[in-house]
C-alpha atoms as a PDB file:
ATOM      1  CA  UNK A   1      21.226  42.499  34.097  1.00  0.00           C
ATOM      2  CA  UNK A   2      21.580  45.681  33.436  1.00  0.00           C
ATOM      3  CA  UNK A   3      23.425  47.946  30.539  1.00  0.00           C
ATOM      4  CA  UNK A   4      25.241  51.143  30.170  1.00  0.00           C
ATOM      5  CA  UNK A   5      24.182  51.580  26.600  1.00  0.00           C
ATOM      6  CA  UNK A   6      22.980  54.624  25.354  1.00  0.00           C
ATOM      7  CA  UNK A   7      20.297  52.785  23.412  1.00  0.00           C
ATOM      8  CA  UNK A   8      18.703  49.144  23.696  1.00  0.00           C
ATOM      9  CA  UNK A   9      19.801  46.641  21.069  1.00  0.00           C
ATOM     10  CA  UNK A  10      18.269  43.299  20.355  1.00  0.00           C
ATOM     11  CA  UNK A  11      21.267  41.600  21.142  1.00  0.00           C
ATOM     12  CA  UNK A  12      21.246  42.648  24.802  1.00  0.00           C
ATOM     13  CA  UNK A  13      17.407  41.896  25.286  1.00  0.00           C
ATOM     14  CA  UNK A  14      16.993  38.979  27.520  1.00  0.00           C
ATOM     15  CA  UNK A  15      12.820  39.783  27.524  1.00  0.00           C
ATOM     16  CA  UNK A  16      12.638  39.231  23.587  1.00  0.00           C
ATOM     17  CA  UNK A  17       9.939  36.463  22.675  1.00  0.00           C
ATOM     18  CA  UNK A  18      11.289  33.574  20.656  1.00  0.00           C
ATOM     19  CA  UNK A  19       9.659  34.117  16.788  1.00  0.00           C
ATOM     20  CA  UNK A  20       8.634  30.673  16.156  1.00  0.00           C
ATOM     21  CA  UNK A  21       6.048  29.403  13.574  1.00  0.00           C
ATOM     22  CA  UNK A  22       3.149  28.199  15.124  1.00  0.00           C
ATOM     23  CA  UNK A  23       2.667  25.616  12.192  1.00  0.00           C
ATOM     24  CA  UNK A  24       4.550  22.265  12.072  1.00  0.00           C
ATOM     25  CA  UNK A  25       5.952  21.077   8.983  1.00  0.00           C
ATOM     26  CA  UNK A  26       5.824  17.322   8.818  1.00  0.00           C
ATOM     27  CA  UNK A  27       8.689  16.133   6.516  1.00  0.00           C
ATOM     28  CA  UNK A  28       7.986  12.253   6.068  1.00  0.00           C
ATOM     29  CA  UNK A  29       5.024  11.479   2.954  1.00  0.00           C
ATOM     30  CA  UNK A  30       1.594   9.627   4.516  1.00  0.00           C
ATOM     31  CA  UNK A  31       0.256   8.897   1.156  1.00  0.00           C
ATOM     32  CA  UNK A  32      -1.313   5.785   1.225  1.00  0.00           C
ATOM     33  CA  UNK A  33      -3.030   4.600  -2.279  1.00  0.00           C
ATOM     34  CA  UNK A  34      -3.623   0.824  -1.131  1.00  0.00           C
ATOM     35  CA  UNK A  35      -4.718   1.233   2.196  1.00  0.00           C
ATOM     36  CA  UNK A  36      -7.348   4.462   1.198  1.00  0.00           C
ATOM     37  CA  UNK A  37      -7.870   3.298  -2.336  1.00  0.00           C
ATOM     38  CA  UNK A  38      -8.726  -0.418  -2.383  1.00  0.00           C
ATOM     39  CA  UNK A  39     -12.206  -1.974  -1.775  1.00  0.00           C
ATOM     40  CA  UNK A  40     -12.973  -3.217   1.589  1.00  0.00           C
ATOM     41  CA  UNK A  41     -14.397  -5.894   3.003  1.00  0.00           C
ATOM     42  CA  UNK A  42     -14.994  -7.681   6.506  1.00  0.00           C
ATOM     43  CA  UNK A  43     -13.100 -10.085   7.653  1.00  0.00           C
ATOM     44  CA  UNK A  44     -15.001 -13.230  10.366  1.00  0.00           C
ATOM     45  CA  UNK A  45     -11.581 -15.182  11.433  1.00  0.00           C
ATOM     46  CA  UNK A  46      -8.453 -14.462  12.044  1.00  0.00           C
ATOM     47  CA  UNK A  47      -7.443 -16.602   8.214  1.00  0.00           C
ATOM     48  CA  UNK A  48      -9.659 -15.439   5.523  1.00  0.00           C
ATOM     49  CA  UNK A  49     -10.461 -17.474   2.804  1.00  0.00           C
ATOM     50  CA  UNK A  50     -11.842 -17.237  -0.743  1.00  0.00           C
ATOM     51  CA  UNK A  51     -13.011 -19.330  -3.534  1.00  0.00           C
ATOM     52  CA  UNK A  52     -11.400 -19.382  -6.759  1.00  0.00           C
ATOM     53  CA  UNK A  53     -12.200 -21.504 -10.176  1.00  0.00           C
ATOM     54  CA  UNK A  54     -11.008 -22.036 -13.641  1.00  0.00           C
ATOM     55  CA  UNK A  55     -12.884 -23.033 -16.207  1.00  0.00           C
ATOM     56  CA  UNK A  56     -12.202 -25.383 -19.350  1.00  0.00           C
ATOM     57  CA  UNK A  57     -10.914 -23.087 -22.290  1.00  0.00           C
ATOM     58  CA  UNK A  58     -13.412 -22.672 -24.897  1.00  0.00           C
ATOM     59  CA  UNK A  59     -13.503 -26.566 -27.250  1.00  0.00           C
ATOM     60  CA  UNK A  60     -14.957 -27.214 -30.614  1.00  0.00           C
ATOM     61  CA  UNK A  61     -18.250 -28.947 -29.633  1.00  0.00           C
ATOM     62  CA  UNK A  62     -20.061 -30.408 -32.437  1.00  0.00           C
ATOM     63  CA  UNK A  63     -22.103 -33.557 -31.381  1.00  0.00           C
ATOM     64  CA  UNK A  64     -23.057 -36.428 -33.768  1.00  0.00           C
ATOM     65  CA  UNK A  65     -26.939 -36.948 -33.783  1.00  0.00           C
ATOM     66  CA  UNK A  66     -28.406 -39.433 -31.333  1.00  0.00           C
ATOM     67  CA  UNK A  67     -24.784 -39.916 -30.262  1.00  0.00           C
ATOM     68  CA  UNK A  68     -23.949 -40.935 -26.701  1.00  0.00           C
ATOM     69  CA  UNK A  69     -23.646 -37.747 -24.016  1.00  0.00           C
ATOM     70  CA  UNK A  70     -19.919 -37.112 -23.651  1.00  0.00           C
ATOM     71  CA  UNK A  71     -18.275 -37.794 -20.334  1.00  0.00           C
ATOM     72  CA  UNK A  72     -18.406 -34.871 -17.626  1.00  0.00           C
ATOM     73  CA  UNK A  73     -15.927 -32.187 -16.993  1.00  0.00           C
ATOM     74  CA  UNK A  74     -15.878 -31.237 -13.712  1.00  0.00           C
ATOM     75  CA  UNK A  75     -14.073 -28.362 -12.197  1.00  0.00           C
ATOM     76  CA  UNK A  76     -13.748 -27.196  -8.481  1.00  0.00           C
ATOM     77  CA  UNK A  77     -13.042 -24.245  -6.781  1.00  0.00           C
ATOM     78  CA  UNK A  78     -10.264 -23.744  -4.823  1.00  0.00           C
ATOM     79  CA  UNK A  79      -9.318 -21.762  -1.389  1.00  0.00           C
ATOM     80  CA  UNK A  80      -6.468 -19.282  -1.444  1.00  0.00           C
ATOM     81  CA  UNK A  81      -6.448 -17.697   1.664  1.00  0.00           C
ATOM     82  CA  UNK A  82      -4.093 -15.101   4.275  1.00  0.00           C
ATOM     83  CA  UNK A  83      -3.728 -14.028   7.879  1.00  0.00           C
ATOM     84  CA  UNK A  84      -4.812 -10.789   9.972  1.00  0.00           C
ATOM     85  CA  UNK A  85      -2.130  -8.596  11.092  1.00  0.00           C
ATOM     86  CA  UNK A  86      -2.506  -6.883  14.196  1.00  0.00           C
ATOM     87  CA  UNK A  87      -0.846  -3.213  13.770  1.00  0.00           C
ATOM     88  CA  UNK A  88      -0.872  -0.811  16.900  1.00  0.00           C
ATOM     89  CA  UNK A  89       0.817   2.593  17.628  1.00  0.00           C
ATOM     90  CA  UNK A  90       1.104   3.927  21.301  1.00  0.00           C
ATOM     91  CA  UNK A  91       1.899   7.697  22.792  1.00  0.00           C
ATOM     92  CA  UNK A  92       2.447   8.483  26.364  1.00  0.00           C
ATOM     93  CA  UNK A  93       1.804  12.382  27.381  1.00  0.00           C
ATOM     94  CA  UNK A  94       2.969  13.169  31.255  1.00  0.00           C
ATOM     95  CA  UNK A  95       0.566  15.474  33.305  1.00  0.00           C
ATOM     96  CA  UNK A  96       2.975  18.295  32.808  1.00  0.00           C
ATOM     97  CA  UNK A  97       3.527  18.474  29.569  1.00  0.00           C
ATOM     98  CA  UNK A  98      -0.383  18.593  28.600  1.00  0.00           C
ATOM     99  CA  UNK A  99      -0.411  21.548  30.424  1.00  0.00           C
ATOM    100  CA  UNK A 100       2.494  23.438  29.302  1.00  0.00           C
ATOM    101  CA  UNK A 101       2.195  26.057  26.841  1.00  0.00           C
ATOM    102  CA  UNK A 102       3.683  25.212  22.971  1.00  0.00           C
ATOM    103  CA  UNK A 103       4.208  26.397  19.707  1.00  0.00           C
ATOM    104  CA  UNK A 104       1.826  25.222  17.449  1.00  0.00           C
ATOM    105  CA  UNK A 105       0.487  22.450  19.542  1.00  0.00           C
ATOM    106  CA  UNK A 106      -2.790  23.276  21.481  1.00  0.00           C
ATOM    107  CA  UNK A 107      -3.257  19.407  22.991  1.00  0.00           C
ATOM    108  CA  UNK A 108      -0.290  17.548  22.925  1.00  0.00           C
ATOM    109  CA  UNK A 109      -1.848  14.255  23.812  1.00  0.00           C
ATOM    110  CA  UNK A 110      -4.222  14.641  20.735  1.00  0.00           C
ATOM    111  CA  UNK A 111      -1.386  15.729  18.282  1.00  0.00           C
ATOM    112  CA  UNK A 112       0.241  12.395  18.979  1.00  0.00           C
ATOM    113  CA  UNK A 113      -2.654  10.720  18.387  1.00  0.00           C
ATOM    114  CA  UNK A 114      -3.250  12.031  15.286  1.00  0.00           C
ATOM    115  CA  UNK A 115      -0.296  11.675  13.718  1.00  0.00           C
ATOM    116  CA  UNK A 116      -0.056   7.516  14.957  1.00  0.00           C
ATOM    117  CA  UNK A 117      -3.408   7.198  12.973  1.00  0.00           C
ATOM    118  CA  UNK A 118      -1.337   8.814  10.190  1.00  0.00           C
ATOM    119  CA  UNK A 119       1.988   6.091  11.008  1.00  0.00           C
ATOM    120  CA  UNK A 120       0.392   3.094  11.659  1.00  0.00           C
ATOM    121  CA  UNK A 121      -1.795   3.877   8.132  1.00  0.00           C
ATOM    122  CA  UNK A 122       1.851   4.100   6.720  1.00  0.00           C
ATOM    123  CA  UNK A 123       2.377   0.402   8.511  1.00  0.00           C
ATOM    124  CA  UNK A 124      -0.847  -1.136   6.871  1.00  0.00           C
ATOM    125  CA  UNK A 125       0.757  -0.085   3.039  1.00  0.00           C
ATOM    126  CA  UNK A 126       3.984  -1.383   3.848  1.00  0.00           C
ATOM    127  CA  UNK A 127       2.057  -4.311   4.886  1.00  0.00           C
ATOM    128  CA  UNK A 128      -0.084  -4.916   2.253  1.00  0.00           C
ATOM    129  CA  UNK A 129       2.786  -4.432  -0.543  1.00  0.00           C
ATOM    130  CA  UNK A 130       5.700  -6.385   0.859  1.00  0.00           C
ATOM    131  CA  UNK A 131       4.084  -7.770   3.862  1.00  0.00           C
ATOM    132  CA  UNK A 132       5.813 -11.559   4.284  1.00  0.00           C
ATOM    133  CA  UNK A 133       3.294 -14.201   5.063  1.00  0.00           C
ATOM    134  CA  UNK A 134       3.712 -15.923   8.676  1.00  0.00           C
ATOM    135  CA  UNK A 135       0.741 -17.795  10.351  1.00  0.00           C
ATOM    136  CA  UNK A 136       1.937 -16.789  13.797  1.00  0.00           C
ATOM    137  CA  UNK A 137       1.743 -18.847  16.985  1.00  0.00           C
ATOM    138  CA  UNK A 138       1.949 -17.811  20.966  1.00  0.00           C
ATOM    139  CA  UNK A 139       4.881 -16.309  20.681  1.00  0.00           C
ATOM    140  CA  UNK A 140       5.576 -14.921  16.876  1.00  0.00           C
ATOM    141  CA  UNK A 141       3.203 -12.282  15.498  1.00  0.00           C
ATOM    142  CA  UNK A 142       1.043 -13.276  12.304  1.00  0.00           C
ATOM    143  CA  UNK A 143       1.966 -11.531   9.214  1.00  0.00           C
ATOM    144  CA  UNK A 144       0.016 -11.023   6.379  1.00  0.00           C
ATOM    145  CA  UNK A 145       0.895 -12.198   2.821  1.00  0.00           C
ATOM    146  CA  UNK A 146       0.976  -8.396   0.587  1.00  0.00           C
ATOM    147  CA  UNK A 147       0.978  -7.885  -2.855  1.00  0.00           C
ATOM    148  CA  UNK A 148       4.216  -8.489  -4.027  1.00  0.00           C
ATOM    149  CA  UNK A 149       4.693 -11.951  -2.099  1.00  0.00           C
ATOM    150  CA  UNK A 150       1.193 -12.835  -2.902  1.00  0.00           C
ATOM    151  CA  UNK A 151       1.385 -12.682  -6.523  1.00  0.00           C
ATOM    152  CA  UNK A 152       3.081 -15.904  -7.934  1.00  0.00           C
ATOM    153  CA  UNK A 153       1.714 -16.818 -11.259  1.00  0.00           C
ATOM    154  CA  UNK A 154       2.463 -14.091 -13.350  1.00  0.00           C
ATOM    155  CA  UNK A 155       5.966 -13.754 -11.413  1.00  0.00           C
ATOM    156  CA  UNK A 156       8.538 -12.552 -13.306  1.00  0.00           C
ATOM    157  CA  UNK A 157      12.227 -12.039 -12.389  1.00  0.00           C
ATOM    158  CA  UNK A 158      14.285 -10.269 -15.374  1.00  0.00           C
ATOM    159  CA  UNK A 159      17.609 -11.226 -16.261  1.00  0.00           C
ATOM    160  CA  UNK A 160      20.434  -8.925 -14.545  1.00  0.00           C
ATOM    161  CA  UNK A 161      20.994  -5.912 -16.371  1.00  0.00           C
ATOM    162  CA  UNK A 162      17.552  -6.118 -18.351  1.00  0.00           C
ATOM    163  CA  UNK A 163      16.054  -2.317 -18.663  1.00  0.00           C
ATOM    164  CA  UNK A 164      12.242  -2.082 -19.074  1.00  0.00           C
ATOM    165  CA  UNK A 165      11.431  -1.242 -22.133  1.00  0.00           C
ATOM    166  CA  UNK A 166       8.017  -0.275 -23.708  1.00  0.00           C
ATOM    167  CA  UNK A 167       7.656  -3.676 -25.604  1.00  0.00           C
ATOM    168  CA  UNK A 168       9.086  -5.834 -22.179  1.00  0.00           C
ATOM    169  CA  UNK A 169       5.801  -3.728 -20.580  1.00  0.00           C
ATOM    170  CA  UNK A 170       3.511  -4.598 -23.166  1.00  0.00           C
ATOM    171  CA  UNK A 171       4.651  -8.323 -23.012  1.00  0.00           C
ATOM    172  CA  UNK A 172       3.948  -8.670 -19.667  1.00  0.00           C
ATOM    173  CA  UNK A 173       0.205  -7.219 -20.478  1.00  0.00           C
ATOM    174  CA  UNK A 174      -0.263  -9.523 -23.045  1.00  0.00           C
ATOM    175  CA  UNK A 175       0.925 -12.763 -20.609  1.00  0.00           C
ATOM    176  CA  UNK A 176      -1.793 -11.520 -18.346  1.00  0.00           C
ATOM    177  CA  UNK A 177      -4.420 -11.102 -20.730  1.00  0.00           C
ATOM    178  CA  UNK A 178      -3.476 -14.366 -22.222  1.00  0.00           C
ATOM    179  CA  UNK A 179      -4.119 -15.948 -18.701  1.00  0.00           C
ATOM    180  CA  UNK A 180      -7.590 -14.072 -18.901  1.00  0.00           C
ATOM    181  CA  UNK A 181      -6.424 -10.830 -16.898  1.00  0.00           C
ATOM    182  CA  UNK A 182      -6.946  -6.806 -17.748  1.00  0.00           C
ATOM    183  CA  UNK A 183      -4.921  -5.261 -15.297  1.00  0.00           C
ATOM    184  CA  UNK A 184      -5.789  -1.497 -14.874  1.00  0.00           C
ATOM    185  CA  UNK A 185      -3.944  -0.470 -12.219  1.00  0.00           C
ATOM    186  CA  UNK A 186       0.432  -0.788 -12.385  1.00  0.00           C
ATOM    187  CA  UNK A 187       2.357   0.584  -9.122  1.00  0.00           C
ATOM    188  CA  UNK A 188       6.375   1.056  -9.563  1.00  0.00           C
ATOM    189  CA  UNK A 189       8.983   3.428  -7.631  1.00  0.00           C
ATOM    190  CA  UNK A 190      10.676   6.828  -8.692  1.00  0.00           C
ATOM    191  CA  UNK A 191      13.213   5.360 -11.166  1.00  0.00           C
ATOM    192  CA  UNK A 192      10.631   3.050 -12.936  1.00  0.00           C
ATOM    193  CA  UNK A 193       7.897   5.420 -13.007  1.00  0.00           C
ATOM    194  CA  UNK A 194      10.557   7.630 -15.191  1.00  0.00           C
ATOM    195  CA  UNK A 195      10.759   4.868 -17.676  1.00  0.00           C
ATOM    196  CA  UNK A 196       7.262   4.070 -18.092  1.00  0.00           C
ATOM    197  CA  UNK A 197       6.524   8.145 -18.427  1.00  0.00           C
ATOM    198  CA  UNK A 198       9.273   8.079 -22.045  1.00  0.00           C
ATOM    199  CA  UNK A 199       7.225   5.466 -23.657  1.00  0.00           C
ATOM    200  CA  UNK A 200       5.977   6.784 -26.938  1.00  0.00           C
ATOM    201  CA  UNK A 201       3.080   4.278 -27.297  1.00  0.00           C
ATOM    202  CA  UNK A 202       0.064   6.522 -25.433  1.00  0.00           C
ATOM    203  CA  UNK A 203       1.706   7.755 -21.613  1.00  0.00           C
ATOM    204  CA  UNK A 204      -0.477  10.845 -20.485  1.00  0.00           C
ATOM    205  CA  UNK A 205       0.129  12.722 -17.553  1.00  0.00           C
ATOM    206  CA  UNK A 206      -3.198  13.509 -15.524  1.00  0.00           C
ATOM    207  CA  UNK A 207      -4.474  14.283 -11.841  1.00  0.00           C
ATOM    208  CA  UNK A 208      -7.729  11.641 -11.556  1.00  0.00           C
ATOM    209  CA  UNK A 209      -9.928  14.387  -9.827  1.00  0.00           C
ATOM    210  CA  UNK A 210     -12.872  11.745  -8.911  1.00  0.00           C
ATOM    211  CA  UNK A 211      -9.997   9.586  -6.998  1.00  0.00           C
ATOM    212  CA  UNK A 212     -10.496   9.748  -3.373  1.00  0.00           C
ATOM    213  CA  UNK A 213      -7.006   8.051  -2.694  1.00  0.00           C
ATOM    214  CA  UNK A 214      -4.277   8.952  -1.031  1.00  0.00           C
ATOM    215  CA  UNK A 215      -1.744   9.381  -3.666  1.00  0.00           C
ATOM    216  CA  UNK A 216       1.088  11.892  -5.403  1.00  0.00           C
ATOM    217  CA  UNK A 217       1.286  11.200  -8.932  1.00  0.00           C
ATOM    218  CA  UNK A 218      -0.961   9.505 -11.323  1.00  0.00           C
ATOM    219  CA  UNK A 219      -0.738   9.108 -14.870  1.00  0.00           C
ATOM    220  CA  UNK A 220      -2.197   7.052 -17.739  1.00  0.00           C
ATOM    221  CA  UNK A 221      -1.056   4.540 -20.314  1.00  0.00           C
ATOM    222  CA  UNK A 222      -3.226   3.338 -23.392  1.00  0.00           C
ATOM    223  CA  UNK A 223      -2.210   0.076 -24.053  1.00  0.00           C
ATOM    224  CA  UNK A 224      -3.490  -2.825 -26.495  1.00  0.00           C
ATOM    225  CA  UNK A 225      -5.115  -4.313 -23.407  1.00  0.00           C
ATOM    226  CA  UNK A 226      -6.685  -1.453 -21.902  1.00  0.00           C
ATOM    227  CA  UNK A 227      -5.794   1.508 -20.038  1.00  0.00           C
ATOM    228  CA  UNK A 228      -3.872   1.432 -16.960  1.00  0.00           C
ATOM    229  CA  UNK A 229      -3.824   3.850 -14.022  1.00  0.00           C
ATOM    230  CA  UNK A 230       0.117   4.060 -13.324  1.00  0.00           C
ATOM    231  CA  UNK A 231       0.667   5.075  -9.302  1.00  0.00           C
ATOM    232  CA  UNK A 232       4.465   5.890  -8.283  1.00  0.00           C
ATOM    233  CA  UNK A 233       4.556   4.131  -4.790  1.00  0.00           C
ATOM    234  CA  UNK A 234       6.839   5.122  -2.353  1.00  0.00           C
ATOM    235  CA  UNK A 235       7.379   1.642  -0.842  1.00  0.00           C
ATOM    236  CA  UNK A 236       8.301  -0.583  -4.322  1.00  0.00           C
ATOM    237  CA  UNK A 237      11.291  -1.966  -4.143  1.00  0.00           C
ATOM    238  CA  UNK A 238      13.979   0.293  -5.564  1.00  0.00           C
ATOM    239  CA  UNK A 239      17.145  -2.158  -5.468  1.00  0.00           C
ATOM    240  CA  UNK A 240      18.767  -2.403  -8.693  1.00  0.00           C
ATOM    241  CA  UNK A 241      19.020  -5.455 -10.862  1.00  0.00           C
ATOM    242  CA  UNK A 242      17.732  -7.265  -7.404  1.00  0.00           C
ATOM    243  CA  UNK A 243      14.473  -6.452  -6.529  1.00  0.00           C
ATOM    244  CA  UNK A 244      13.016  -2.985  -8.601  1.00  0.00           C
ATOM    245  CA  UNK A 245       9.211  -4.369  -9.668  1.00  0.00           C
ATOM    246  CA  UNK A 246       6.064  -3.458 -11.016  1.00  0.00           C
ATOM    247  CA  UNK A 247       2.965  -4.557 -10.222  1.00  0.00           C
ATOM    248  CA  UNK A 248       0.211  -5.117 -12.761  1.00  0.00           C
ATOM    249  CA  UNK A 249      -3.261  -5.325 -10.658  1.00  0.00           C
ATOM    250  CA  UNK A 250      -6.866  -5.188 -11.539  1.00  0.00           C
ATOM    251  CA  UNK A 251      -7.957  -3.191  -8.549  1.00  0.00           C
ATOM    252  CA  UNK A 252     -11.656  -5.195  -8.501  1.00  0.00           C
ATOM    253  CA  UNK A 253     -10.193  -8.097  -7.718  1.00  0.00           C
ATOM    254  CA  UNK A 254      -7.600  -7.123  -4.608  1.00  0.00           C
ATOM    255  CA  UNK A 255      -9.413  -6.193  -1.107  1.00  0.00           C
ATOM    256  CA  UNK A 256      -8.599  -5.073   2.276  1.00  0.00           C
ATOM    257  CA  UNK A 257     -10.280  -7.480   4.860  1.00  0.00           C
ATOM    258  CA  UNK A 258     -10.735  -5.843   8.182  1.00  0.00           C
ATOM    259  CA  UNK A 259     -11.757  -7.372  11.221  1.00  0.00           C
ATOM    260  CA  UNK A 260     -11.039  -5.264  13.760  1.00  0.00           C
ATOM    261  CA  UNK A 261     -10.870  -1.510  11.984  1.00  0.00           C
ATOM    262  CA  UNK A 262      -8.272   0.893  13.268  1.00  0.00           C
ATOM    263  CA  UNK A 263      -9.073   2.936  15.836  1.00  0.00           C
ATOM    264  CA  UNK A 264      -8.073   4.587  19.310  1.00  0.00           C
ATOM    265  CA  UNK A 265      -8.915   2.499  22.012  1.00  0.00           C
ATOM    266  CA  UNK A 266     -10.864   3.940  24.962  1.00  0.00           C
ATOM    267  CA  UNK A 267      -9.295   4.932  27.846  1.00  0.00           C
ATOM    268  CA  UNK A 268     -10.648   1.756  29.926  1.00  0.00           C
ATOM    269  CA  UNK A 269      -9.024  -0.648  27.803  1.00  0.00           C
ATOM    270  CA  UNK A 270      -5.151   1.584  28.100  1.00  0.00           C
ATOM    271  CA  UNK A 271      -4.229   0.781  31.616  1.00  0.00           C
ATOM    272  CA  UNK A 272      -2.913   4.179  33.107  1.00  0.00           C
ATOM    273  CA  UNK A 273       0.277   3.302  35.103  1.00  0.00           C
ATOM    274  CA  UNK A 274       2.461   6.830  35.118  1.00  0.00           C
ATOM    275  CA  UNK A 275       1.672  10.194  35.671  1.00  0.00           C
ATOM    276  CA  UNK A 276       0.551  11.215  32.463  1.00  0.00           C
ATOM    277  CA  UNK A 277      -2.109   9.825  29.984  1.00  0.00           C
ATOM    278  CA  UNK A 278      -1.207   6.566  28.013  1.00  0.00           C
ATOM    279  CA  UNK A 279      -3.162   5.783  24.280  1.00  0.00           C
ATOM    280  CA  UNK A 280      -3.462   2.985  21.578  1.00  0.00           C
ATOM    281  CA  UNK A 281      -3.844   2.715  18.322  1.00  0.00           C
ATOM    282  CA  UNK A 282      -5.027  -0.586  17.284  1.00  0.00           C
ATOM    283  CA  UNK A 283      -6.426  -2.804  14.202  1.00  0.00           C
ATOM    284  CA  UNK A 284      -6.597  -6.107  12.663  1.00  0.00           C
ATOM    285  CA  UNK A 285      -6.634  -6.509   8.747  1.00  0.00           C
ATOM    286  CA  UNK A 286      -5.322  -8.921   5.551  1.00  0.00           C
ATOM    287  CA  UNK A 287      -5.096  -8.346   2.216  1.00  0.00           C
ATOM    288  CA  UNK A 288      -6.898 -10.908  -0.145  1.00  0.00           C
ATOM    289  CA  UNK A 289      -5.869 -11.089  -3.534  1.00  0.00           C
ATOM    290  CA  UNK A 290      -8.625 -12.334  -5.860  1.00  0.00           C
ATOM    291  CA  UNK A 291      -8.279 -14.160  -9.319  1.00  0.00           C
ATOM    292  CA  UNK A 292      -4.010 -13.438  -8.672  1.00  0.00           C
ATOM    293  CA  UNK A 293      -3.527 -15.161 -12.294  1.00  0.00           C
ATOM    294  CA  UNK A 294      -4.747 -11.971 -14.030  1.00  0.00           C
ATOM    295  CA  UNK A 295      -1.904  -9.894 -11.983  1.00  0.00           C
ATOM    296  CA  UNK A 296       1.116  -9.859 -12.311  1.00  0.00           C
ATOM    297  CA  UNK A 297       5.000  -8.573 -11.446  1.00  0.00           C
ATOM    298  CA  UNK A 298       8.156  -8.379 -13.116  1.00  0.00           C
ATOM    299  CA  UNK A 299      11.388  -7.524 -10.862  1.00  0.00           C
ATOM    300  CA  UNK A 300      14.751  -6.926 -11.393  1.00  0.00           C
ATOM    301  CA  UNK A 301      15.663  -3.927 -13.602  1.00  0.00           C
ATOM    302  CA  UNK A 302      18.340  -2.235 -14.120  1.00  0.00           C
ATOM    303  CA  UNK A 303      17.864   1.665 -13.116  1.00  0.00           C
ATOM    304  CA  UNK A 304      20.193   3.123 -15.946  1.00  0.00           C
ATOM    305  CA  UNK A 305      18.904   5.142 -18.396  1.00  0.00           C
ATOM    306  CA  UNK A 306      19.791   4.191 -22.071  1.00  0.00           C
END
């Protein structure tokens, strides 16, 4: 096309290059403070188990002299246990479009790889939050058990309308630490975490430098039964007066069990049927939940501001 135009204006230019960013700007969050933060460990079966005991509470033991030996007390552990969830992520790249020229993209194949790693990491912290338990058979998928279905004996659902306040928050310390807990970690959601940063009692606001986790903001709260890290989760329940929690954890005591770690699988195991190249993200984990009567969770509030 041509133009009678004394003088050539962008407008008319057909042979203009497109001005496009090479970077991509990824809008959806990948933190991940359970998955990256927690201790792991391995798992051998597909249900892991653990042992758990109480002890006798402390007893005024005085004994007469020469007096008979008092009968024995016996306790014996139990086994809590939960099931490996398989989590995978797949990406298909046809033959053409690896060889295409892009914008910010020098191997597509590999840029959907990487960024699966990054979703199905997303998958494992939904997971091990508000993962439902189901044993699986043949035909349904096992599901593991997370943290806020795991935790039943500290389990606390407020009465409708009920805003947490700084004493309700110290209360529910003090029922843990009366069950022989110390929590020092607490994980709640936007509105919550707004709450817990007016209380007057000791809240500071700092970045944990050391942490290697995966997280956005941190802060600190001095309480009468220690200090807890307080991490706003993306993934806590945010439903008012039905299901907005927080969880009161002693991160030493809560593990990731892996048995099969996640990873791409090779290119022999990914069975190439189209013109293109096919890939797998794959890995098998649980969540086990040690000593869960020195947690805790309280659910329910109401997200009003006084």
């Amino acid at each position: 096309m041509s133009f009678a135009s004394d003088i050539i204006i962008t407008y008319d230019d057909l042979t203009m290059i497109d001005d496009v960013m090479a970077e991509i700007f990824k809008l959806t969050p990948t933190e991940t403070p359970l998955f990256s933060g927690l201790p792991k460990e391995q798992a051998n079966g597909t249900t892991h188990y653990w042992q758990e005991q109480t002890m006798s509470t402390a007893q005024d033991n005085a004994q007469i002299e020469g007096g008979a030996f008092r009968a024995p007390e016996h306790q014996q552990p139990f086994r809590p246990s939960n099931v490996c969830q398989i989590f995978q992520k797949t990406h298909s790249v046809s033959s053409s479009d690896q060889w295409v020229k892009k914008y910010g993209i020098a191997n597509q194949f590999e840029k959907q790889e990487r960024e699966n790693m990054e979703k199905i990491a997303t998958d494992i912290e939904l997971a091990l939050l508000r993962g439902s338990l189901n044993v699986g058979s043949e035909t349904i998928a096992r599901r593991a058990a997370g943290l806020i279905n795991f935790l039943t004996a500290n389990k606390t659902t407020v009465v409708s309308g009920t805003k947490l306040t700084e004493s309700l928050f110290n209360g529910i310390l003090q029922a843990i630490w009366d069950n022989g807990g110390k929590p020092d970690e607490i994980y709640t959601n936007s509105f919550l975490k707004r709450v817990i940063s007016e209380f007057t009692g000791g809240s500071t606001m700092n970045n944990d430098s050391k942490s290697k986790r995966v997280v956005n903001t941190i802060s600190y709260y001095e309480s009468d039964f220690g200090t807890q890290q307080i991490f706003l989760h993306r993934y806590m329940p945010k439903t008012a007066n039905v299901d907005s929690a927080v969880l009161f954890l002693k991160r030493s005591q809560n593990y990731v069990v892996i048995g099969e770690p996640v990873h791409p699988l090779d290119k022999t195991e990914v069975a190439q049927t189209v013109n293109g190249m096919k890939g797998v993200i794959r890995g098998e984990l649980t969540f086990a939940a040690k000593a869960q009567l020195h947690q805790g969770l309280a659910q329910g509030f109401d997200h009003q501001f006084n």
